[in-house]
C-alpha atoms as a PDB file:
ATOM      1  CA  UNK A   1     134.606 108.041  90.479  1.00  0.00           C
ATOM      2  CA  UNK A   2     132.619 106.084  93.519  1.00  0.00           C
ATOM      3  CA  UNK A   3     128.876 105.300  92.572  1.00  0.00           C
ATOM      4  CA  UNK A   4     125.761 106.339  93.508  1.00  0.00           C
ATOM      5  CA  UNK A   5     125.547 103.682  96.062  1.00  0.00           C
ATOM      6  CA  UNK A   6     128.987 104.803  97.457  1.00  0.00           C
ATOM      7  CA  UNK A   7     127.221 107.990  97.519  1.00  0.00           C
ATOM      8  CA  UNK A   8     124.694 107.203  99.827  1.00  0.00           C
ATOM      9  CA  UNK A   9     126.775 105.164 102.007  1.00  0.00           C
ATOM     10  CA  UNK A  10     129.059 108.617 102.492  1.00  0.00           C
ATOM     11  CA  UNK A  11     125.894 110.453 103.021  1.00  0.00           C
ATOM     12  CA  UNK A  12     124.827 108.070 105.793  1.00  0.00           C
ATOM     13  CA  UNK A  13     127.924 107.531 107.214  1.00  0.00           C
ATOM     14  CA  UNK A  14     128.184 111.674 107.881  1.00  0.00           C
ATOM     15  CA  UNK A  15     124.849 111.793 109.425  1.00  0.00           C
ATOM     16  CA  UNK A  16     126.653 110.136 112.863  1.00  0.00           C
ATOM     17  CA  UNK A  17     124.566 111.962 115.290  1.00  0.00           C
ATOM     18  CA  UNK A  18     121.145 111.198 113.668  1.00  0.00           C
ATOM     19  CA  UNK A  19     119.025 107.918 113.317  1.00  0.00           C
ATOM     20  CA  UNK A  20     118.961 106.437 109.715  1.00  0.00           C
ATOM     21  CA  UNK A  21     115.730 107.259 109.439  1.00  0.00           C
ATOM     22  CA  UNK A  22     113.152 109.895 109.769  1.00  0.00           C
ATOM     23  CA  UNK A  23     109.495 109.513 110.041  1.00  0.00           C
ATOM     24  CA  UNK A  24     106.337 112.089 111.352  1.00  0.00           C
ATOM     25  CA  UNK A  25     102.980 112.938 109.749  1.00  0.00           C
ATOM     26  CA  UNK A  26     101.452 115.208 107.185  1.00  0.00           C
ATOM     27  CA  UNK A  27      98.125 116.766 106.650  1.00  0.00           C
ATOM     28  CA  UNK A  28      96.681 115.800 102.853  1.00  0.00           C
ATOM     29  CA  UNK A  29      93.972 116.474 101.659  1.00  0.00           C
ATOM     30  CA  UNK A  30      90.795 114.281 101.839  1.00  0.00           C
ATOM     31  CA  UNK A  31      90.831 114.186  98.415  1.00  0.00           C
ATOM     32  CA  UNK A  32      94.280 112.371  97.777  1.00  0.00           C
ATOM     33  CA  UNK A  33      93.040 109.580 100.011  1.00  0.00           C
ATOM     34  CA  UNK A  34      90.504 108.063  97.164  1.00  0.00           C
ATOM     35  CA  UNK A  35      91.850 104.394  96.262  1.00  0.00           C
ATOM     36  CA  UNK A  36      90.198 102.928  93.007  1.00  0.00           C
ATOM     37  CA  UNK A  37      91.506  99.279  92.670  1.00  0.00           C
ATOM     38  CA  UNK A  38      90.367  96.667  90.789  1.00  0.00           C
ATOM     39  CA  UNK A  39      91.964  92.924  90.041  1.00  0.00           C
ATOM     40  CA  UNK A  40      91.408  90.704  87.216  1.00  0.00           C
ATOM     41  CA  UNK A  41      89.795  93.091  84.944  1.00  0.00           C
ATOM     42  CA  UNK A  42      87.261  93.638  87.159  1.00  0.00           C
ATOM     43  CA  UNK A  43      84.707  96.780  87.567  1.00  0.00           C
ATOM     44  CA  UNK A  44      87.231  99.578  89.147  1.00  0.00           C
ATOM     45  CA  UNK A  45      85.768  99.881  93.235  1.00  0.00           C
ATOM     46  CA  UNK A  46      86.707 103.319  95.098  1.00  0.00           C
ATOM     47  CA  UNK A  47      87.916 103.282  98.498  1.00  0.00           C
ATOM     48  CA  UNK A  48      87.921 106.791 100.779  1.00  0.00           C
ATOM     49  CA  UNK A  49      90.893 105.728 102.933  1.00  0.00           C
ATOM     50  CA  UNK A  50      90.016 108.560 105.406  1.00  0.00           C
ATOM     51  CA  UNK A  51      86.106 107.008 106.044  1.00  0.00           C
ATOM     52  CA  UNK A  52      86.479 103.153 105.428  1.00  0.00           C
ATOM     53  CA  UNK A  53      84.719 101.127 106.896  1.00  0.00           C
ATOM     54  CA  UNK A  54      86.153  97.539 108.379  1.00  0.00           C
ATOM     55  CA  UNK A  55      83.790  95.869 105.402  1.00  0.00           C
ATOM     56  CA  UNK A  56      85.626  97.813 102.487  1.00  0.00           C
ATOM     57  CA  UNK A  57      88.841  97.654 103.949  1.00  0.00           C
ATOM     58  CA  UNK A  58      88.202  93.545 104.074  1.00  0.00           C
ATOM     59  CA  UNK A  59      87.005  93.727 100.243  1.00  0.00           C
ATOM     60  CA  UNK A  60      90.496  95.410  99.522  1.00  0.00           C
ATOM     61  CA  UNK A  61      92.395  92.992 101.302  1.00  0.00           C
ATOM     62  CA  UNK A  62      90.318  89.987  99.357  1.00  0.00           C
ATOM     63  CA  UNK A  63      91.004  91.638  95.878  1.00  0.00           C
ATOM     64  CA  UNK A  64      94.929  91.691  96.815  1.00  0.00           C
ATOM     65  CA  UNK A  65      97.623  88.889  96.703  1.00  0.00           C
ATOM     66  CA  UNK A  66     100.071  87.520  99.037  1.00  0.00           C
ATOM     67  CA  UNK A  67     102.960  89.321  99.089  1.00  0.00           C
ATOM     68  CA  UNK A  68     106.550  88.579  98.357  1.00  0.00           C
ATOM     69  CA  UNK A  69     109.649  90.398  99.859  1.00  0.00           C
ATOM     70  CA  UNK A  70     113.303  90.571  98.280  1.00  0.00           C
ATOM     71  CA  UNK A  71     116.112  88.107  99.211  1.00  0.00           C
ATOM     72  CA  UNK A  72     119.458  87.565  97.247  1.00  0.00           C
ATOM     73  CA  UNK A  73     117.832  89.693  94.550  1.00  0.00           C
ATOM     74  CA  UNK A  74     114.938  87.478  94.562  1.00  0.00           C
ATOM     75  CA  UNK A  75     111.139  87.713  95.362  1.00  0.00           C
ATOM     76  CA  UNK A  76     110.521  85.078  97.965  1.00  0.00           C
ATOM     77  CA  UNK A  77     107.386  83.916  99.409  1.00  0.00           C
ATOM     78  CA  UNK A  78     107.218  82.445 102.368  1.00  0.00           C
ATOM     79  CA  UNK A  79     103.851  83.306 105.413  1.00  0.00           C
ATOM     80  CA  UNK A  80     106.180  82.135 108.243  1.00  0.00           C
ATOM     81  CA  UNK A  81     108.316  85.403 107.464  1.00  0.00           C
ATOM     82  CA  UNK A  82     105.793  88.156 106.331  1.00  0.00           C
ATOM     83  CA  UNK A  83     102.381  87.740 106.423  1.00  0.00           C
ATOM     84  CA  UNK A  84     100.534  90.867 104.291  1.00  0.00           C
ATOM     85  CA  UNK A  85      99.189  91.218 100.986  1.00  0.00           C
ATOM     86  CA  UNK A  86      99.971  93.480  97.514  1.00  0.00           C
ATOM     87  CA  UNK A  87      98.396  95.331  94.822  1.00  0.00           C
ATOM     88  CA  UNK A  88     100.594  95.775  92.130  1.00  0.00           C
ATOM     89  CA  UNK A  89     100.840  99.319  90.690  1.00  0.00           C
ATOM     90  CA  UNK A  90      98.984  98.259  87.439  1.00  0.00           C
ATOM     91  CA  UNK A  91      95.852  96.989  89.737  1.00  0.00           C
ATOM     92  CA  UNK A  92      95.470 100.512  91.588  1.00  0.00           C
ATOM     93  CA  UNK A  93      95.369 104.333  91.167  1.00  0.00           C
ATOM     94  CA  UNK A  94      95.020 107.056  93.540  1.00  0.00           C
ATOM     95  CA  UNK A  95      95.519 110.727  93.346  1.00  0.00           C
ATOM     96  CA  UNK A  96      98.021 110.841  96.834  1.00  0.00           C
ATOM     97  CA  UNK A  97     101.024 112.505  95.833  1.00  0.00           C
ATOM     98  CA  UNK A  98     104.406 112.906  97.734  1.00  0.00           C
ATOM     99  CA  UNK A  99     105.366 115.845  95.481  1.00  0.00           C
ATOM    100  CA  UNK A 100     102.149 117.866  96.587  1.00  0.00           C
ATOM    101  CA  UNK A 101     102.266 117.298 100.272  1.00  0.00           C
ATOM    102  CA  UNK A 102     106.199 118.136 100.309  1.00  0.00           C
ATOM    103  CA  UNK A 103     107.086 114.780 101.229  1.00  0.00           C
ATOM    104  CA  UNK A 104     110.366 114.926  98.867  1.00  0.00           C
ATOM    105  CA  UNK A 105     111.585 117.985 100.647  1.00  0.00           C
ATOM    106  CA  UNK A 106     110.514 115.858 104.214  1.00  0.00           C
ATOM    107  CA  UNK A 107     112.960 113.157 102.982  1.00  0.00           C
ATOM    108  CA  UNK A 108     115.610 115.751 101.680  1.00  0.00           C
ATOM    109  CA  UNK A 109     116.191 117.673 104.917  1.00  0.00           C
ATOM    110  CA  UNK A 110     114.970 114.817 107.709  1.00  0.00           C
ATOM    111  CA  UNK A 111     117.124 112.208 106.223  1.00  0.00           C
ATOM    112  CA  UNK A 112     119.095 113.769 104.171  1.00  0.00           C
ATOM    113  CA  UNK A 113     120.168 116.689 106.492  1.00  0.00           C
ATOM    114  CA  UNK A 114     120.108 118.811 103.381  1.00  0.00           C
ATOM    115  CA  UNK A 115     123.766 116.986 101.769  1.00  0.00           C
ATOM    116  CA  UNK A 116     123.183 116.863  97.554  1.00  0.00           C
ATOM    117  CA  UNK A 117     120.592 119.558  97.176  1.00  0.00           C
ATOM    118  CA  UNK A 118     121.273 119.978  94.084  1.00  0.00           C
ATOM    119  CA  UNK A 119     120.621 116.076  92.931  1.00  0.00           C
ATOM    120  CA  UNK A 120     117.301 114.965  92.331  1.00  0.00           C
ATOM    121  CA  UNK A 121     115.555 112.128  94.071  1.00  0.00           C
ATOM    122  CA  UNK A 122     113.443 110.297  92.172  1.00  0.00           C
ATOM    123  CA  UNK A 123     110.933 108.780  93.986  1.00  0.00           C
ATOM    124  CA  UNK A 124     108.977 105.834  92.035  1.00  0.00           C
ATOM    125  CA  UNK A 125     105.895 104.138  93.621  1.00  0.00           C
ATOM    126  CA  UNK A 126     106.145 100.119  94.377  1.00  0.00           C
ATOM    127  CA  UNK A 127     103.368  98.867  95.462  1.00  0.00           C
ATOM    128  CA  UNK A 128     100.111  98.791  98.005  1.00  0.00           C
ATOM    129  CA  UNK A 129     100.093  96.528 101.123  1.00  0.00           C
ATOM    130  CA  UNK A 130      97.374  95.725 102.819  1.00  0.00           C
ATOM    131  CA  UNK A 131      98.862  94.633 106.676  1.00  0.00           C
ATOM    132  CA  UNK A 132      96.524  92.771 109.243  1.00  0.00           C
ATOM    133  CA  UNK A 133      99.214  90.599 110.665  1.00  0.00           C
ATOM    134  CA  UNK A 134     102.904  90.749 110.627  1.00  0.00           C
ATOM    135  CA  UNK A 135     106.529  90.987 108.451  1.00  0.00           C
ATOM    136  CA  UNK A 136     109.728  89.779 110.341  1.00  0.00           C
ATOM    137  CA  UNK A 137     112.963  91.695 110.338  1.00  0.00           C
ATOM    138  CA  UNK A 138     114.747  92.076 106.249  1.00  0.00           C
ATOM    139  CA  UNK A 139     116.448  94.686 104.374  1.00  0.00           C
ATOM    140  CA  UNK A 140     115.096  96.105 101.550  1.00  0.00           C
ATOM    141  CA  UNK A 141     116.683  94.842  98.086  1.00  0.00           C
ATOM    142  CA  UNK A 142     118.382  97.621  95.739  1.00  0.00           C
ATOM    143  CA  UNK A 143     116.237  97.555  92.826  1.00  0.00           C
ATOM    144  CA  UNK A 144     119.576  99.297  91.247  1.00  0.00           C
ATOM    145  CA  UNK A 145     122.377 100.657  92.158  1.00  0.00           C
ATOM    146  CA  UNK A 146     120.870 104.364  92.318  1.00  0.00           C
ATOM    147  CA  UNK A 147     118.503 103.336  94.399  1.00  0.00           C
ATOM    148  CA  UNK A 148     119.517 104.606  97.851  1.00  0.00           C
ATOM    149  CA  UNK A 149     116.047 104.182 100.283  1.00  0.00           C
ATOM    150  CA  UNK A 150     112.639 103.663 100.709  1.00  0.00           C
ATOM    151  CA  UNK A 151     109.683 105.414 101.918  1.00  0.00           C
ATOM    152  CA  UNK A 152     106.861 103.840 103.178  1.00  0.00           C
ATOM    153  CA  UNK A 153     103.433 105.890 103.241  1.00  0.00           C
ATOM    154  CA  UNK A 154     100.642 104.607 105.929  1.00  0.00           C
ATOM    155  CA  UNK A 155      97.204 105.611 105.401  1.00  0.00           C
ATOM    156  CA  UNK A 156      94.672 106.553 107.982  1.00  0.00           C
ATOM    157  CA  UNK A 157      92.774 103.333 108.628  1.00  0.00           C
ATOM    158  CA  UNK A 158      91.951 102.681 112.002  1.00  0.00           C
ATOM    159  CA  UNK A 159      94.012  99.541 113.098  1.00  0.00           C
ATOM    160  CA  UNK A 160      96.176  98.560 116.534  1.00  0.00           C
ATOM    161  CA  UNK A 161      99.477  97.357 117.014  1.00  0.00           C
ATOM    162  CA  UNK A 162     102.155  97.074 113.866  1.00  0.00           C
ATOM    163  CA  UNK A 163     105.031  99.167 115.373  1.00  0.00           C
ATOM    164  CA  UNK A 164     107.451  99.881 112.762  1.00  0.00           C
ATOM    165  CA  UNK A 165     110.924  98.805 114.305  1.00  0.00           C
ATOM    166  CA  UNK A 166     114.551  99.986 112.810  1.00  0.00           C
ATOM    167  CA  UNK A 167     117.431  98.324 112.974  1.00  0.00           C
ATOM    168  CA  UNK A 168     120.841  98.944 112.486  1.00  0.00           C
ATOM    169  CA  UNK A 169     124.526  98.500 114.191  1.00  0.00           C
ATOM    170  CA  UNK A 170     122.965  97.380 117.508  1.00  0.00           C
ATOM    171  CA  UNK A 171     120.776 100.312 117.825  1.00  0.00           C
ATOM    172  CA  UNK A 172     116.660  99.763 117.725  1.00  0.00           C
ATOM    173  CA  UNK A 173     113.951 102.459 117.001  1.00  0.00           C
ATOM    174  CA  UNK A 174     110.442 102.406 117.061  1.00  0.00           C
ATOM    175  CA  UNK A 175     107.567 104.043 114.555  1.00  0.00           C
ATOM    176  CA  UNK A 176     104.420 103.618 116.135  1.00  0.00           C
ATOM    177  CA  UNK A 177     102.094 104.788 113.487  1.00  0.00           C
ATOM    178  CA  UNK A 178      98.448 103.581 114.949  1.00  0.00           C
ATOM    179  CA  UNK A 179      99.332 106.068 117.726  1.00  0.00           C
ATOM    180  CA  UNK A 180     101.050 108.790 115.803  1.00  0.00           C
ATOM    181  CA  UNK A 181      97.522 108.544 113.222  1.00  0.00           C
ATOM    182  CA  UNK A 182      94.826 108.507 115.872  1.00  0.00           C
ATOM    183  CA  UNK A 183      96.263 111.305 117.561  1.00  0.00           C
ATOM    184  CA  UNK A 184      95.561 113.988 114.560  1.00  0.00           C
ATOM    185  CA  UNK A 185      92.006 113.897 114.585  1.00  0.00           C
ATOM    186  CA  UNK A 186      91.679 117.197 113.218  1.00  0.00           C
ATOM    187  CA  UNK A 187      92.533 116.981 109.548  1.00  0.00           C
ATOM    188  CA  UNK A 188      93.420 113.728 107.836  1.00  0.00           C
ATOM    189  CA  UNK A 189      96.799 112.875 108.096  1.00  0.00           C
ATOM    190  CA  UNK A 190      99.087 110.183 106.384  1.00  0.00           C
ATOM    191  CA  UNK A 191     101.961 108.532 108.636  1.00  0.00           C
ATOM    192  CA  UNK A 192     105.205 108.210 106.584  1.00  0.00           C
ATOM    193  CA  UNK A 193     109.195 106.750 107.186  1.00  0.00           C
ATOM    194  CA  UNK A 194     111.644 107.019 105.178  1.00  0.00           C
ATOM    195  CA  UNK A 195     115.290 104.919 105.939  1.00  0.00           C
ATOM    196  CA  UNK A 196     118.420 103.834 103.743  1.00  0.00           C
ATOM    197  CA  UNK A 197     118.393 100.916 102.071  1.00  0.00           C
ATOM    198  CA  UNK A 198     120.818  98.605 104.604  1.00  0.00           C
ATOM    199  CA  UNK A 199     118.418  99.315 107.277  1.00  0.00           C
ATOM    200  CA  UNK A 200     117.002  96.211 108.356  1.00  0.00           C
ATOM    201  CA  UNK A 201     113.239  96.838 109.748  1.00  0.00           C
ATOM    202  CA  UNK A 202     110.084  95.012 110.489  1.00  0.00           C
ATOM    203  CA  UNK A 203     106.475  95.417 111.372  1.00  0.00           C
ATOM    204  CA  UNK A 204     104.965  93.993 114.328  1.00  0.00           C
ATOM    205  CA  UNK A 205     101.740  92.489 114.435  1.00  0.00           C
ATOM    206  CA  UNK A 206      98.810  93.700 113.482  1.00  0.00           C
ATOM    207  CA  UNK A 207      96.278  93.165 116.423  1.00  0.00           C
ATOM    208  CA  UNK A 208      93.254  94.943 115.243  1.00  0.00           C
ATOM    209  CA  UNK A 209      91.912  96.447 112.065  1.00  0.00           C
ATOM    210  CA  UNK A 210      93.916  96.806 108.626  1.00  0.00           C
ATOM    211  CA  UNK A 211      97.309  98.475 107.754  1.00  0.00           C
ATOM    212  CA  UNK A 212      97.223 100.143 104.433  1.00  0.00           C
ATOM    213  CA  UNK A 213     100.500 101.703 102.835  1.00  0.00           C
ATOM    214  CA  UNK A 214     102.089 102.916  99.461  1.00  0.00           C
ATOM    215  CA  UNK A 215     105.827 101.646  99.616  1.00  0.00           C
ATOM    216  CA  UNK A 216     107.998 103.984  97.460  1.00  0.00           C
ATOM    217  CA  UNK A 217     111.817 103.317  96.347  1.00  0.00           C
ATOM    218  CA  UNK A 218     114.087 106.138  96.435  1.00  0.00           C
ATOM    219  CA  UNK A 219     116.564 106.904  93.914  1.00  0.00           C
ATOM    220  CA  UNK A 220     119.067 109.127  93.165  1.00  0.00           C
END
């Protein structure tokens, strides 16, 4: 019986004529944008993601750490390769929820194309990163062997530059969220791309403002 890794692989590997990825916007409500954080046991601070101001946005990014990224199975830090900063899940709560906006259904027939309806994804939360600079090309490390992608969740904060960029068997694609976020100016809206777990990726550099996202691993 192949695993669930061999799975996905198969999955991917059917989906010829379609980028490993898939990525867009949803409408949420302003209500799931409220970030309380706090760090070292101190008093809880709320943050409206959709009305920050460049001030709060800086006291987030103060109360985080720098962050680490996955190599060999191992949490490596190291500023000349990424240069961001992390809440852990135990430092933060918010009320945004993939399930509610329909993001799991997003993930099932963008990425997905549909294949396994009938097997649940499990999608567990990771962490928060705070972005105002850069993260050079990785791949994500399988936190198990059911785990088959990630989703990364970008809030509206205003900020410039940071294009997402894809990677994968010579082929290069581009997620420009500051763009795709400042042009739905009519309801709040979160940015969101979700990609297989041997997709190697990157985020350019932040040139203005502050990059705020949920980073989700996906499971079968």
């Amino acid at each position: 019986m192949s695993s669930l890794s061999d799975t996905a692989r198969s999955i991917e590997a059917s989906l010829t004529s379609r980028p490993p990825y898939c990525s867009g916007t949803l409408p949420v409500p302003p209500e799931q944008l409220i970030l309380f954080y706090d760090i070292g046991g101190s008093t809880a601070r709320k943050l409206h993601l959709s009305d920050s101001t460049p001030e709060e946005l800086d006291k987030l990014s103060d109360a985080c750490e720098p962050a680490t990224f996955g190599v060999n199975k191992e949490n490596v830090y190291d500023e000349s390769y990424r240069k961001a900063r992390k809440l852990d899940i135990q430092n933060f709560a918010t009320l945004f929820n993939v399930d509610n906006i329909g993001l799991v259904d997003v993930i099932r027939n963008a990425l997905l194309e549909g294949e396994d309806e009938s097997r649940r994804i499990k999608v567990e939360m990771y962490k928060l990163n705070v972005y105002d600079s850069f993260f050079k090309p990785h791949k994500d490390t399988p936190r198990s062997a059911s785990m088959f992608g990630s989703l990364v969740v970008v809030f509206p904060t205003p900020h410039e530059g940071g294009e997402f960029v894809l990677k994968q068997d010579g082929h290069e694609w581009e997620v420009d969220f500051a763009r795709m976020i400042s042009d739905t100016v009519q309801q709040p809206c979160i940015g969101y791309v979700s990609f297989f777990s041997d997709v190697e990726h990157e985020v350019r550099i932040i040139t203005a403002g502050h990059r705020i996202t949920l980073t989700y691993n996906l499971y079968f």
